[in-house]
Protein backbone atom coordinates (compact mmCIF):
# COMPACT_ATOMS: atom_id res chain seq x y z
CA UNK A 1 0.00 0.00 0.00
CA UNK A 2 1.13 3.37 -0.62
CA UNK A 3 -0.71 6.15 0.35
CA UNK A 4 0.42 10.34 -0.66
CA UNK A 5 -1.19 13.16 1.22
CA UNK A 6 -1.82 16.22 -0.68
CA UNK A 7 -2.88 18.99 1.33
CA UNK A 8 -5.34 17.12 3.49
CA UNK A 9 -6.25 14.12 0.89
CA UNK A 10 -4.68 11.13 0.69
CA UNK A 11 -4.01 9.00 -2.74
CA UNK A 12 -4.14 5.46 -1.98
CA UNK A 13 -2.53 2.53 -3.94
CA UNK A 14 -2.96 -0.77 -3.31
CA UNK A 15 -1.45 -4.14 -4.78
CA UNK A 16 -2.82 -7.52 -3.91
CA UNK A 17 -3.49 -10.98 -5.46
CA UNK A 18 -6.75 -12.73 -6.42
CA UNK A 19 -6.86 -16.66 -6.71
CA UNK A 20 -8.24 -18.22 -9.97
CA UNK A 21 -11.42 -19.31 -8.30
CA UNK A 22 -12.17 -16.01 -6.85
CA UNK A 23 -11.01 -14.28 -10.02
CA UNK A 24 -13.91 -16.52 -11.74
CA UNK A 25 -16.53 -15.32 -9.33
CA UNK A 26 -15.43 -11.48 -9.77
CA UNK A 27 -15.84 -12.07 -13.76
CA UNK A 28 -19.27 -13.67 -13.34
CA UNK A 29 -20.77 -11.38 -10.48
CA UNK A 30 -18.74 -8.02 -11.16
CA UNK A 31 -16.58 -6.61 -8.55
CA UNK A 32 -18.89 -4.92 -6.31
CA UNK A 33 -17.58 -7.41 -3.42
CA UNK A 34 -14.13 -6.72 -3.97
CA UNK A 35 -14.77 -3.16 -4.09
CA UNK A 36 -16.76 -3.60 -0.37
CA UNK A 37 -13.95 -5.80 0.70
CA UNK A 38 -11.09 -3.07 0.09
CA UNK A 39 -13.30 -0.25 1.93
CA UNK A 40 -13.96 -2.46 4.67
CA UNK A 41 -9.63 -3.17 5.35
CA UNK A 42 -8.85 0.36 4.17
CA UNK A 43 -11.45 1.74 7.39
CA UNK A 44 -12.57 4.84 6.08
CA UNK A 45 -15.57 6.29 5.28
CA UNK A 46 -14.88 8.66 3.08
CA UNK A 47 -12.65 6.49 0.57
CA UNK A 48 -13.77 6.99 -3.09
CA UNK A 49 -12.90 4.46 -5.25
CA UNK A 50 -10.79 5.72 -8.27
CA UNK A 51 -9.71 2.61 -10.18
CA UNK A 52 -9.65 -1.17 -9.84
CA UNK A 53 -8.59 -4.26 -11.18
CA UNK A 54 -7.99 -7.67 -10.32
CA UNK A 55 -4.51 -6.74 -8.92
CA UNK A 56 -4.50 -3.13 -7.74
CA UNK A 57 -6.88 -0.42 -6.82
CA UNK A 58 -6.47 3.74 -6.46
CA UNK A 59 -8.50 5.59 -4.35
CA UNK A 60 -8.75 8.97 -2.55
CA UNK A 61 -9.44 10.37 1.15
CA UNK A 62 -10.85 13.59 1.71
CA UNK A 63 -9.96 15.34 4.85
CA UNK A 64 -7.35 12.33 5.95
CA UNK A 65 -5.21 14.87 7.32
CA UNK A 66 -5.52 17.89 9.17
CA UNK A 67 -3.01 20.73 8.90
CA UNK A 68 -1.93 22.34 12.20
């Protein structure tokens, strides 16, 4: 995971791995559950999802960071 904060929001990248048999459920069902699984483990409720794939996913944080 990488994550770059830019004034107050962060970018988030994240690499992972899908097995073959979940990679066949994702192409038959869409990837609305991975999507729900990555906000759950990221833990924020104000992720947008930018961009996702079988093997990575971007997304943005508004207000992750507070300047003092």
């Amino acid at each position: 995971m990488t994550v770059r904060l830019d004034n107050g929001t962060a970018a988030i990248h994240v690499n992972y791995t899908v097995d073959e048999g979940t990679r066949f459920i994702f192409f038959l069902l869409g990837k609305q559950d991975l999507k729900n699984k990555l906000l759950k483990i990221l833990n924020y409720d104000t992720a947008q999802i930018k961009r996702i794939d079988l093997s990575s996913a971007d997304f943005t944080v508004d207000d992750a960071a507070f300047a003092y």
